[in-house]
N, C-alpha and C. Protein backbone atom coordinates (compact mmCIF):
# COMPACT_ATOMS: atom_id res chain seq x y z
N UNK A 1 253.99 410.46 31.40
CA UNK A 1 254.83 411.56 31.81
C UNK A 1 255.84 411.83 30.69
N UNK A 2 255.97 412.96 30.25
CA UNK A 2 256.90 413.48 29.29
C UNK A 2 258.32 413.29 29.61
N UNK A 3 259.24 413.03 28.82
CA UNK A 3 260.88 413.24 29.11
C UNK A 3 261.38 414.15 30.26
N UNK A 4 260.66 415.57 29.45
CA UNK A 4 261.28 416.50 30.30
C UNK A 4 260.61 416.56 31.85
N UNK A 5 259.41 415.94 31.83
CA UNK A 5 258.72 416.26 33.21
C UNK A 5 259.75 414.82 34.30
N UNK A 6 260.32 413.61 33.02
CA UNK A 6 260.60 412.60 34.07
C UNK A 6 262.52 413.37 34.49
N UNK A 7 262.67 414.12 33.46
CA UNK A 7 264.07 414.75 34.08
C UNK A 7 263.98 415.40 35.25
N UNK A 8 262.85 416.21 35.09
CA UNK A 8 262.27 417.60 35.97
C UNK A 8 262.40 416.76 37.68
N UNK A 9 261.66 415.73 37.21
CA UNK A 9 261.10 414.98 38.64
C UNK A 9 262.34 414.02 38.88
N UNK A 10 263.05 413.18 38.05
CA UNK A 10 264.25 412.94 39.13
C UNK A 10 265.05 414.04 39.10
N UNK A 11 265.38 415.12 38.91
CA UNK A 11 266.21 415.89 39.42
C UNK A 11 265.63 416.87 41.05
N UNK A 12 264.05 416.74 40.90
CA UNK A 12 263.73 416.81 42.08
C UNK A 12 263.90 415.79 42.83
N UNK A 13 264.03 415.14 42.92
CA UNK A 13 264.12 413.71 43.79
C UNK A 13 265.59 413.59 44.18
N UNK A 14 266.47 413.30 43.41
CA UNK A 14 267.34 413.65 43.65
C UNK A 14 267.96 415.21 44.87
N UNK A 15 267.63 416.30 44.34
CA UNK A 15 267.90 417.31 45.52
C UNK A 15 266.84 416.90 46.45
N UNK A 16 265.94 416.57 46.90
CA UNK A 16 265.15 416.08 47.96
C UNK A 16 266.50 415.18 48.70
N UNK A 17 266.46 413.86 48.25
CA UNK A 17 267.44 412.98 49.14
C UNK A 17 269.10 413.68 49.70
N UNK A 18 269.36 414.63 48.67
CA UNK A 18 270.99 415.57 48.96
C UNK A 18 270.04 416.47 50.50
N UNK A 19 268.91 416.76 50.04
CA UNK A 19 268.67 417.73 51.43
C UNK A 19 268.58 416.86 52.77
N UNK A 20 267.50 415.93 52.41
CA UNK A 20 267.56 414.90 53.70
C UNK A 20 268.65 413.99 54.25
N UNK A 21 270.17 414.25 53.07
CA UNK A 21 271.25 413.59 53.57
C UNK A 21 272.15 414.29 54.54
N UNK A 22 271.60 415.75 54.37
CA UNK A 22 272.79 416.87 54.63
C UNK A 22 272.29 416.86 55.83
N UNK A 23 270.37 417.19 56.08
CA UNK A 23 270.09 417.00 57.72
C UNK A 23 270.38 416.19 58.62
N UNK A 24 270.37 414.92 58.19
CA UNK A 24 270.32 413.92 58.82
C UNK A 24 271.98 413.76 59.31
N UNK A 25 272.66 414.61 58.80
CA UNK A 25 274.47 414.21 59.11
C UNK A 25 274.59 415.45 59.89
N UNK A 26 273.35 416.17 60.18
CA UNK A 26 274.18 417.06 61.11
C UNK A 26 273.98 418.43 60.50
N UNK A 27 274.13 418.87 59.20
CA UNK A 27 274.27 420.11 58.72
C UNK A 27 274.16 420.98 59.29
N UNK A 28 275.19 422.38 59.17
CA UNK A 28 275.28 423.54 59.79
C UNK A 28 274.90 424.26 59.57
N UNK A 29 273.99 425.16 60.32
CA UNK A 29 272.91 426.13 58.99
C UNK A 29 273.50 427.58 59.20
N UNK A 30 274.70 427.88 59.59
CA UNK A 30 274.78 429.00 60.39
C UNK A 30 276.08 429.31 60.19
N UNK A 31 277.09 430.75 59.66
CA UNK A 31 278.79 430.84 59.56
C UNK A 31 278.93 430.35 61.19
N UNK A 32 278.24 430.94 61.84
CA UNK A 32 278.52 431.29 63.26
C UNK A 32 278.31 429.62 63.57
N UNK A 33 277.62 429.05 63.55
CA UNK A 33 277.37 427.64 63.89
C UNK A 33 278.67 427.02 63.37
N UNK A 34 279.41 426.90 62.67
CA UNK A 34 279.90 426.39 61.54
C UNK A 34 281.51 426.77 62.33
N UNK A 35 281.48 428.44 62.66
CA UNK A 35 283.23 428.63 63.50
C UNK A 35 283.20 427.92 64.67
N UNK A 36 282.06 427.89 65.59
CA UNK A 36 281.72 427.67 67.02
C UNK A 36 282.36 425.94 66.73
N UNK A 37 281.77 425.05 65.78
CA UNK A 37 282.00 423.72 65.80
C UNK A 37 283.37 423.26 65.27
N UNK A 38 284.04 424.60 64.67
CA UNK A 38 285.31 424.62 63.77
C UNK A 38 286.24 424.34 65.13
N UNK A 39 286.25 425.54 65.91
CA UNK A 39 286.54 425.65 67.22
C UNK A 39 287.07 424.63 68.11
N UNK A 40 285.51 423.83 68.34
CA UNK A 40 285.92 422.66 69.04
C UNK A 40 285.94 421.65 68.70
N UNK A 41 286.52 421.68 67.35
CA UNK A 41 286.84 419.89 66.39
C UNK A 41 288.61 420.58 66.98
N UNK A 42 289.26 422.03 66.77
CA UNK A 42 290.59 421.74 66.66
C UNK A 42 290.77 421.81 68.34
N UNK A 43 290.16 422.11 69.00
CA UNK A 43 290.19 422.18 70.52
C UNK A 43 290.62 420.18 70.86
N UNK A 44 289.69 419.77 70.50
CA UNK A 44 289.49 418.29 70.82
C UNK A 44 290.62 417.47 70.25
N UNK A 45 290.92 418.26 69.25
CA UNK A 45 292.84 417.33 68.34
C UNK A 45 294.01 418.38 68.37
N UNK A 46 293.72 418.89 69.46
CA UNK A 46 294.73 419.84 70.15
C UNK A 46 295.93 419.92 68.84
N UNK A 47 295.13 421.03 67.57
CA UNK A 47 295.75 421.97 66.78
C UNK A 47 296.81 422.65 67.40
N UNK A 48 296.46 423.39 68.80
CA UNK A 48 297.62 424.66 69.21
C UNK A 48 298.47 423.75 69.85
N UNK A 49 298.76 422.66 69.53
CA UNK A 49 299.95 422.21 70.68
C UNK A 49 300.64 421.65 69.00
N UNK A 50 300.48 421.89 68.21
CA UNK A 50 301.32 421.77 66.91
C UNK A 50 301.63 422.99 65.98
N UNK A 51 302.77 422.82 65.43
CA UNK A 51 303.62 424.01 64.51
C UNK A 51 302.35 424.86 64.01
N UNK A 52 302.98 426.28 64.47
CA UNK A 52 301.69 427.06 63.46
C UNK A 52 301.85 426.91 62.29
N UNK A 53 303.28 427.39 61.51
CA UNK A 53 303.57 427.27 60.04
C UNK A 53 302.82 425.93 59.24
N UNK A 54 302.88 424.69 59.97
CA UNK A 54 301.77 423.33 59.54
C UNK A 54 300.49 423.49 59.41
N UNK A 55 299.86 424.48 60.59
CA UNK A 55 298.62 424.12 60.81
C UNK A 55 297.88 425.22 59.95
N UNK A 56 298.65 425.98 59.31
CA UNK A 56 298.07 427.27 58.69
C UNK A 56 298.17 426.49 57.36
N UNK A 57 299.19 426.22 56.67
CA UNK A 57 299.27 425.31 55.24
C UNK A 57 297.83 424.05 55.16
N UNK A 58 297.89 423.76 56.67
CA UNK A 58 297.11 422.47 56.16
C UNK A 58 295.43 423.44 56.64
N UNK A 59 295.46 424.10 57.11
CA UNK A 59 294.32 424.50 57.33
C UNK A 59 293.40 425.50 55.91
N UNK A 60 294.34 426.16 55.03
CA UNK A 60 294.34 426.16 53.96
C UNK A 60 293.82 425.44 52.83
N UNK A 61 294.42 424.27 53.30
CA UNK A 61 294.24 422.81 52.64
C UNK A 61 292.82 422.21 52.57
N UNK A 62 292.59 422.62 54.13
CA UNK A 62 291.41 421.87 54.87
C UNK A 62 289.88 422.31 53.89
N UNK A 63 289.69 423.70 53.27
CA UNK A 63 289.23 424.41 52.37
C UNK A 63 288.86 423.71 51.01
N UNK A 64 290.09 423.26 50.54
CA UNK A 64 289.75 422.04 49.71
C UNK A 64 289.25 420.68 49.85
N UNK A 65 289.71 420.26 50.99
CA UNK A 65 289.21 418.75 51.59
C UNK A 65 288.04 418.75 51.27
N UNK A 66 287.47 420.08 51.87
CA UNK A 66 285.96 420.07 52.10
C UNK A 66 285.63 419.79 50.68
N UNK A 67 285.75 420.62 49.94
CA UNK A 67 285.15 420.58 48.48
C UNK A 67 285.38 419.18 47.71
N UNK A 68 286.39 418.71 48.14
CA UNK A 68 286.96 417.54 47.08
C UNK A 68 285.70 416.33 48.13
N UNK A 69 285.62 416.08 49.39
CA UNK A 69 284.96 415.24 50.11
C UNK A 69 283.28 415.63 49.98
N UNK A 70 282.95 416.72 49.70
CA UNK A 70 281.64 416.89 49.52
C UNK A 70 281.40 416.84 48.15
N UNK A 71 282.51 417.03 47.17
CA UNK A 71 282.02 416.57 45.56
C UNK A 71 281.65 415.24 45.23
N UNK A 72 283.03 414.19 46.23
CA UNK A 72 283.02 412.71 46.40
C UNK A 72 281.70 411.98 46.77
N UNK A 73 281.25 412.99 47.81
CA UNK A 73 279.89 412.70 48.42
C UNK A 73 278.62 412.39 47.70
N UNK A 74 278.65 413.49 46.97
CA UNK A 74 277.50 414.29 46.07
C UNK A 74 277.47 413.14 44.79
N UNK A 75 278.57 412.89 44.39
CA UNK A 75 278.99 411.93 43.40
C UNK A 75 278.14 410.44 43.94
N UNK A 76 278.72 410.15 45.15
CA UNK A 76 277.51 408.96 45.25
C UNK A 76 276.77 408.68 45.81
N UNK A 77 276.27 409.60 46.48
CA UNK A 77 274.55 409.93 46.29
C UNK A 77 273.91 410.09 44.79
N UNK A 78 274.33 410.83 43.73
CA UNK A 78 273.86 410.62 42.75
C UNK A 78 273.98 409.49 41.89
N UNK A 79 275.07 408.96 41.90
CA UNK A 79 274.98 407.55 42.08
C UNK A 79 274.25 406.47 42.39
N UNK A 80 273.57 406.42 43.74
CA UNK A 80 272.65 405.59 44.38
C UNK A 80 271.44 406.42 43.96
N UNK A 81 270.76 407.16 44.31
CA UNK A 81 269.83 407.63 43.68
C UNK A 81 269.36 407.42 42.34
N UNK A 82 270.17 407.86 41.26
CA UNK A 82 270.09 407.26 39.81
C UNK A 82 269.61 405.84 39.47
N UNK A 83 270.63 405.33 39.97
CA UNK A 83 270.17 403.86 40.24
C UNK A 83 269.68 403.19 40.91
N UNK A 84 269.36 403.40 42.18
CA UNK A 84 267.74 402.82 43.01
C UNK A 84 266.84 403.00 42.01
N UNK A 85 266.53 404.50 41.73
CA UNK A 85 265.24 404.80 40.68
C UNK A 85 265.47 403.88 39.46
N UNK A 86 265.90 403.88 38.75
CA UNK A 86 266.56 403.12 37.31
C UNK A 86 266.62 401.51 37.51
N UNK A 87 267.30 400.98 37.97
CA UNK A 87 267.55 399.21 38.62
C UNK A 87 266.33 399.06 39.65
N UNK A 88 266.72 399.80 40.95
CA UNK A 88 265.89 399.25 42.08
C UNK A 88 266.86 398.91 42.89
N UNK A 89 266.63 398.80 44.20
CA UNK A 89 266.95 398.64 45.35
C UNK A 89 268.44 397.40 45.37
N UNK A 90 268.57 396.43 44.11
CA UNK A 90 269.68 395.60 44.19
C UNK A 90 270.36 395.89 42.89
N UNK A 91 270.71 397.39 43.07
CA UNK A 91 271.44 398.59 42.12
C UNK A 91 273.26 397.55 42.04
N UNK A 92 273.70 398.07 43.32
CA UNK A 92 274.93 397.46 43.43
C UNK A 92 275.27 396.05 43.42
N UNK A 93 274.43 394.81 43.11
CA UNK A 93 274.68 394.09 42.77
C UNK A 93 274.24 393.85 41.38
N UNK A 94 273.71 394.76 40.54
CA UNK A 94 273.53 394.73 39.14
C UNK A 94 274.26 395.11 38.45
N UNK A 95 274.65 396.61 38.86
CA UNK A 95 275.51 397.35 38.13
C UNK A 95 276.78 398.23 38.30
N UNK A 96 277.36 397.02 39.42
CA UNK A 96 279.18 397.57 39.68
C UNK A 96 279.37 396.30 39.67
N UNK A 97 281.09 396.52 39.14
CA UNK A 97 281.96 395.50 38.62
C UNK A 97 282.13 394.44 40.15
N UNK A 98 282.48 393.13 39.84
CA UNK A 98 282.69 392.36 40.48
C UNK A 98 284.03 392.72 40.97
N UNK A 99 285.46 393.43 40.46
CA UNK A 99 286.59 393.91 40.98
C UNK A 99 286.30 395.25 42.25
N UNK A 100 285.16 396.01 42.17
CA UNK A 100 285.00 397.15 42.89
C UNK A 100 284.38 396.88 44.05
N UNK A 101 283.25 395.59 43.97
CA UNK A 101 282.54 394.90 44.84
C UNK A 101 283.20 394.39 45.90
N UNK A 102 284.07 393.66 45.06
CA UNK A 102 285.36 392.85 45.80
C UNK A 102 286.53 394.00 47.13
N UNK A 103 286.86 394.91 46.17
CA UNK A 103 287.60 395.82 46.91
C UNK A 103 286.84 396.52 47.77
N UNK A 104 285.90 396.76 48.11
CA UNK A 104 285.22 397.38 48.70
C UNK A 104 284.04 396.66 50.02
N UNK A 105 284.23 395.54 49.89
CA UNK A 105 283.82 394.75 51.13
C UNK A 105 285.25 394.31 51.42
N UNK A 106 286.35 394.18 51.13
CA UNK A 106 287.51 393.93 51.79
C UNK A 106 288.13 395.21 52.61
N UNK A 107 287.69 396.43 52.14
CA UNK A 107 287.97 397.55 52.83
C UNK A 107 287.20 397.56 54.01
N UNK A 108 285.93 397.33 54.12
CA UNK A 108 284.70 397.49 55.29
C UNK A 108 285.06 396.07 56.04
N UNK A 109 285.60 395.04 55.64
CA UNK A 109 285.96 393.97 56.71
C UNK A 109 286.85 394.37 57.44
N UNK A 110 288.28 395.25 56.43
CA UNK A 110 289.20 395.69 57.33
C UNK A 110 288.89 396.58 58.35
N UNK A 111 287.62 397.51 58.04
CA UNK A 111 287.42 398.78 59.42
C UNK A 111 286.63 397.81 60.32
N UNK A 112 285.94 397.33 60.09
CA UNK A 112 285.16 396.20 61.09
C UNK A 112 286.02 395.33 62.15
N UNK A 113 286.98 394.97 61.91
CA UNK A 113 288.09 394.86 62.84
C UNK A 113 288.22 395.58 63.86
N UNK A 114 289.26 396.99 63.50
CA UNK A 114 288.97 397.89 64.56
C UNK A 114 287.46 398.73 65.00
N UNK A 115 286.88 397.90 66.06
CA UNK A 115 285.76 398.19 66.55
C UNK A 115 285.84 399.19 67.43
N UNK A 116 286.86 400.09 67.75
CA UNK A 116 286.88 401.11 69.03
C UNK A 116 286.87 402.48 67.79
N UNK A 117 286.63 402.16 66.47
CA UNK A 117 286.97 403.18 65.97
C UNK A 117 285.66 403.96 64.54
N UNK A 118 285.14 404.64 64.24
CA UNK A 118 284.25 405.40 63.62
C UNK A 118 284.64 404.70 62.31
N UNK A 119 283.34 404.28 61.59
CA UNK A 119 283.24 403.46 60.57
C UNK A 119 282.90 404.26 59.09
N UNK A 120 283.29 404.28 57.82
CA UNK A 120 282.60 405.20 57.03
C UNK A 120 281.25 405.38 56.69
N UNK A 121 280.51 404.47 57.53
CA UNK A 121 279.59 404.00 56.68
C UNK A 121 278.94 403.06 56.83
N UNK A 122 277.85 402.60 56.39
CA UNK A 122 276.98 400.97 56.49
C UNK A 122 277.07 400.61 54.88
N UNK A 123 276.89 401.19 53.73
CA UNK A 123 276.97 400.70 52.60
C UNK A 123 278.19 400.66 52.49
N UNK A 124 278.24 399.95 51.02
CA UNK A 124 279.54 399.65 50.29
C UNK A 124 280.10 400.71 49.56
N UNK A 125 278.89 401.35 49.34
CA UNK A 125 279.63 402.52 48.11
C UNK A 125 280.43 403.65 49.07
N UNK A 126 280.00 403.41 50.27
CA UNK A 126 281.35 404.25 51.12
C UNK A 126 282.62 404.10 51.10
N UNK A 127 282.93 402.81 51.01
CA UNK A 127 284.24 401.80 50.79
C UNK A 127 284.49 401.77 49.37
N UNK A 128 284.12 402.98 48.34
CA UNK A 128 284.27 403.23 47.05
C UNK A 128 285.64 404.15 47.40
N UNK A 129 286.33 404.06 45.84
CA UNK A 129 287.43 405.24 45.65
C UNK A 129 286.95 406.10 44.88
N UNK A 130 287.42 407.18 44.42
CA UNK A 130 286.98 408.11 43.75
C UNK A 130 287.12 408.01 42.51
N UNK A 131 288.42 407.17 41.75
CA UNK A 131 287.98 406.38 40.65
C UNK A 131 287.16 405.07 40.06
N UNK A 132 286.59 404.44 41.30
CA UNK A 132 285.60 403.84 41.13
C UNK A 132 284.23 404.07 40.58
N UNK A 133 284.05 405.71 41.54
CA UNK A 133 282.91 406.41 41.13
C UNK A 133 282.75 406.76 39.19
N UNK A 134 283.75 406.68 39.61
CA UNK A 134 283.69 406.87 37.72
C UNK A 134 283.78 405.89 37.04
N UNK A 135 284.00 404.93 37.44
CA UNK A 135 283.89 403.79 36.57
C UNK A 135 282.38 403.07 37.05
N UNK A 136 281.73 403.23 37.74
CA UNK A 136 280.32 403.02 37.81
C UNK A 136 279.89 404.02 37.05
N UNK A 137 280.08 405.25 37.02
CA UNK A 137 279.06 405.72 36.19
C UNK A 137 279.48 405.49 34.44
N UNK A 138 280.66 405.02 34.11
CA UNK A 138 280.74 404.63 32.72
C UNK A 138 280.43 403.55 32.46
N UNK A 139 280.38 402.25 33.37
CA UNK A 139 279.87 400.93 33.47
C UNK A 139 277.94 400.89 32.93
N UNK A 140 278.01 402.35 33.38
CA UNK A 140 276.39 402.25 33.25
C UNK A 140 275.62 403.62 32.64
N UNK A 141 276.46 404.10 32.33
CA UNK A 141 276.44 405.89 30.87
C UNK A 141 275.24 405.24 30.57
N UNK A 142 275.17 404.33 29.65
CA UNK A 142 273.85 404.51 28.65
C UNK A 142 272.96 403.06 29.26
N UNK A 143 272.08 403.22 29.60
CA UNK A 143 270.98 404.56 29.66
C UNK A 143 271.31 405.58 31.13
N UNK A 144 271.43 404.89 31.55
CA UNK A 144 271.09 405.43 33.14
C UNK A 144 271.73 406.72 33.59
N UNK A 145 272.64 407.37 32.97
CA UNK A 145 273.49 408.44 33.09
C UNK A 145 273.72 409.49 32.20
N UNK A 146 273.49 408.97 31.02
CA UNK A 146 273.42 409.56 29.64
C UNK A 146 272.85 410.72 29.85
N UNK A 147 271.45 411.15 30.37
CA UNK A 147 270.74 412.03 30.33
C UNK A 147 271.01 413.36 31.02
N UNK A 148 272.07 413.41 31.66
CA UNK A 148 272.68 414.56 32.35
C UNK A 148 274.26 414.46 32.34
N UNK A 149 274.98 413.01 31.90
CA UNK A 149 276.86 413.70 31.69
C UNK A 149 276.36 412.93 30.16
N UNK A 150 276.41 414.06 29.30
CA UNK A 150 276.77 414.08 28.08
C UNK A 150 277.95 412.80 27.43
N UNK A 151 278.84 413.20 28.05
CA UNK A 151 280.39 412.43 27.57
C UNK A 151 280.56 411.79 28.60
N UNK A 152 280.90 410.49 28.88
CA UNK A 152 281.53 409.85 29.96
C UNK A 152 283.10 409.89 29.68
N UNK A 153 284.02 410.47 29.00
CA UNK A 153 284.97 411.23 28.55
C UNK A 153 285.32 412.58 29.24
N UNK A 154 284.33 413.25 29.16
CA UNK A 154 284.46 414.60 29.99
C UNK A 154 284.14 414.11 31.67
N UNK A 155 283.35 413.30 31.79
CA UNK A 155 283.23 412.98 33.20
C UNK A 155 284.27 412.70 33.96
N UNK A 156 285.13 411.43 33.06
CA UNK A 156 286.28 411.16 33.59
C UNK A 156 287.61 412.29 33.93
N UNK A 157 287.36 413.17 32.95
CA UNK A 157 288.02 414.39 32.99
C UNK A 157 288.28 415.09 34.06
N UNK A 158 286.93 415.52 34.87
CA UNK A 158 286.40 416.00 35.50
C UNK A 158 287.26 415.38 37.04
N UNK A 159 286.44 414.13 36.70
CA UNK A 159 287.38 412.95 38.20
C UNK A 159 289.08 413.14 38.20
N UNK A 160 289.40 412.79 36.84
CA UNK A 160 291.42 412.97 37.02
C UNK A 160 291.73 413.78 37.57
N UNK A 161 291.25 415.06 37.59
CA UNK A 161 291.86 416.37 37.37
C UNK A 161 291.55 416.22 39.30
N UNK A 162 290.26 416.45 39.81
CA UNK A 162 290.06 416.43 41.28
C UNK A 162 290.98 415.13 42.14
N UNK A 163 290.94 414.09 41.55
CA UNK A 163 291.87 413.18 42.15
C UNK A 163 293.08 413.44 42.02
N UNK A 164 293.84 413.37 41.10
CA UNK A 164 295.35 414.36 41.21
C UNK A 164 295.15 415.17 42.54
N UNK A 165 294.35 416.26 42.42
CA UNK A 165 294.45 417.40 43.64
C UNK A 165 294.29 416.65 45.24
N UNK A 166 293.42 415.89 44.59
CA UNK A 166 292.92 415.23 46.34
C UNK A 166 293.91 414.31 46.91
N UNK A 167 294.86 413.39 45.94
CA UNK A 167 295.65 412.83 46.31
C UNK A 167 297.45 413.65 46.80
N UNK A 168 297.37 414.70 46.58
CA UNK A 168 298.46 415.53 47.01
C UNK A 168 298.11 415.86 48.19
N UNK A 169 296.32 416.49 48.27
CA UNK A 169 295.82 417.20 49.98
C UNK A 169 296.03 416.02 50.74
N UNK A 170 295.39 414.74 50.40
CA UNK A 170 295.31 414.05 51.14
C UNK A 170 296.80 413.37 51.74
N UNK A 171 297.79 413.60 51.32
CA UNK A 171 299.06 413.43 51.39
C UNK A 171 299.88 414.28 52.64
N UNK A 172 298.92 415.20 53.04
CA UNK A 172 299.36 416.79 53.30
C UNK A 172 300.25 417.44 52.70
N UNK A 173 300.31 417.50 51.51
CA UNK A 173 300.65 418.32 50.42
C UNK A 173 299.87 420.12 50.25
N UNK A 174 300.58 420.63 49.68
CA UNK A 174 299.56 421.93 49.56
C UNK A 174 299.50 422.09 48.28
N UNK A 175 298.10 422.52 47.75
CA UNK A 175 298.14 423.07 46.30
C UNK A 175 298.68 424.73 45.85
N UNK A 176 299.25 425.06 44.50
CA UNK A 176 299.28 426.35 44.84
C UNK A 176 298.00 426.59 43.80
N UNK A 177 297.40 428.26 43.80
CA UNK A 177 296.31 428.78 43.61
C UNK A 177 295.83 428.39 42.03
N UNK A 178 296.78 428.06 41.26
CA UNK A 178 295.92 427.63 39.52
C UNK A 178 295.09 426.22 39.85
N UNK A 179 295.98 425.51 40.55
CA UNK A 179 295.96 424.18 41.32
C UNK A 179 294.55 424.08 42.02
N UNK A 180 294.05 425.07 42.53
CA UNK A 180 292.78 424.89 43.72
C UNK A 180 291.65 425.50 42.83
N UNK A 181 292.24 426.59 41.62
CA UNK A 181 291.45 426.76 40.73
C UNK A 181 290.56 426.08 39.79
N UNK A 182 291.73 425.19 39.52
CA UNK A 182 291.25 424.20 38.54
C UNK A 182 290.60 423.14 39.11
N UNK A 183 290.51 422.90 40.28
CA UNK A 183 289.57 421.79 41.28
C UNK A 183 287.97 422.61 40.54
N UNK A 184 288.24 423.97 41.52
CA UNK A 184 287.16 424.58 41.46
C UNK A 184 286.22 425.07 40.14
N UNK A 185 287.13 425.00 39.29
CA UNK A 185 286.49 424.79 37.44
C UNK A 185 285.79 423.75 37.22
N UNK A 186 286.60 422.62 37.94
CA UNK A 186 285.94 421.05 37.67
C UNK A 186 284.48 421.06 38.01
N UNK A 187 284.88 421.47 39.28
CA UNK A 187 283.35 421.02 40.15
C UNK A 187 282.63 422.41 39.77
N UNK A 188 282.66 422.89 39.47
CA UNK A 188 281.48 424.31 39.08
C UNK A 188 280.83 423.85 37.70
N UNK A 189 281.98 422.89 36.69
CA UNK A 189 281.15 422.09 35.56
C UNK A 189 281.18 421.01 35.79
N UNK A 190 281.39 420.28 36.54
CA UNK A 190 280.04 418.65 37.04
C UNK A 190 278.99 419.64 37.73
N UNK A 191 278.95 420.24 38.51
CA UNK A 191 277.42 420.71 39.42
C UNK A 191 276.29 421.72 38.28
N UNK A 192 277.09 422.16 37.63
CA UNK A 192 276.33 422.66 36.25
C UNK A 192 275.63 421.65 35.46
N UNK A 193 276.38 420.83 34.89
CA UNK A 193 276.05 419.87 34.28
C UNK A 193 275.14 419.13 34.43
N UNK A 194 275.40 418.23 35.73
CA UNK A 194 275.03 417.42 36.48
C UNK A 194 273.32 418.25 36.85
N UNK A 195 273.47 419.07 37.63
CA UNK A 195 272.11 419.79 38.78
C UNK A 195 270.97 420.76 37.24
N UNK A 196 271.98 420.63 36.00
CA UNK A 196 271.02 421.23 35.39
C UNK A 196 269.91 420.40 34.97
């Protein structure tokens, strides 16, 4: 198989598993599907019994969440994917740091505790931070990554700039508009990059 046919084919493989991840969680195929469920997520955490002036800023906000939590997402799935194919199936014990390993089964012991409550996850790489994600993929740039982020320099780039933003939303902070722009620059060149 040629280079370009083995790019061709994990990058099919890759969007194969993003499609069967998105079904399998539920995905909304529909605007109308999508307000109807909007609806009764704020119905159920009784939004209208709190400040409108809050709920409009953070709902605003909520716009970005999405993007910054589905970039996070996307990030490691390609992640695991890359490296299942590349290593094999004992990816994360080959090729993440023993400090990230560490932090990240101490996070999943701590949710395992509270058992009355929704878990992130069954893997570890859920119990990842978002600068972790980037330091797995520079831990392991060449070979395994090389072939679609050019610079693990610009990658990191890419991560600062969205983490800054995500750590203000996630704060309930609001961004103003250069601010949500420049998220949206980021991720329009990782998904370029990256999906080309």
């Amino acid at each position: 198989m040629s280079k370009s046919s083995s790019n061709l084919y994990s990058f099919y493989a890759r969007a194969m598993l993003a499609e069967s991840a998105l079904d399998s969680a539920g995905r909304i195929s529909s605007k109308s599907e999508l307000l109807i469920e909007s609806n009764e997520v704020a119905r159920l955490v009784a939004v209208d019994a709190l400040d409108s002036e809050f709920v409009e800023a953070a709902h605003r906000m909520s716009i970005l969440y999405t993007a910054i939590a589905a970039f996070e997402n996307s990030v490691r799935d390609l992640i695991i994917s890359t490296l299942s194919e590349e290593v094999g199936d004992d990816w994360w014990e080959q090729c993440v740091s023993r400090r990230i390993k560490d932090d990240a089964q101490k996070r999943k012991d701590e949710e395992e505790k509270v058992r009355w409550h929704a878990q992130r996850g069954s893997s570890l790489i859920n119990y990842t931070m978002l600068p972790n994600l980037a330091q797995i993929i520079a831990m392991n740039h060449d070979p395994h990554f090389m072939p679609f982020i050019h610079s693990i320099d610009w990658a990191k780039s890419i991560f600062n700039t969205i983490e800054r933003s995500r750590n203000v939303v996630m704060h309930s902070g609001s961004l103003q508009e250069r601010d949500l722009a420049r998220v949206g620059s980021a991720i329009k060149d990782w998904v370029s990059q990256v999906s080309a």
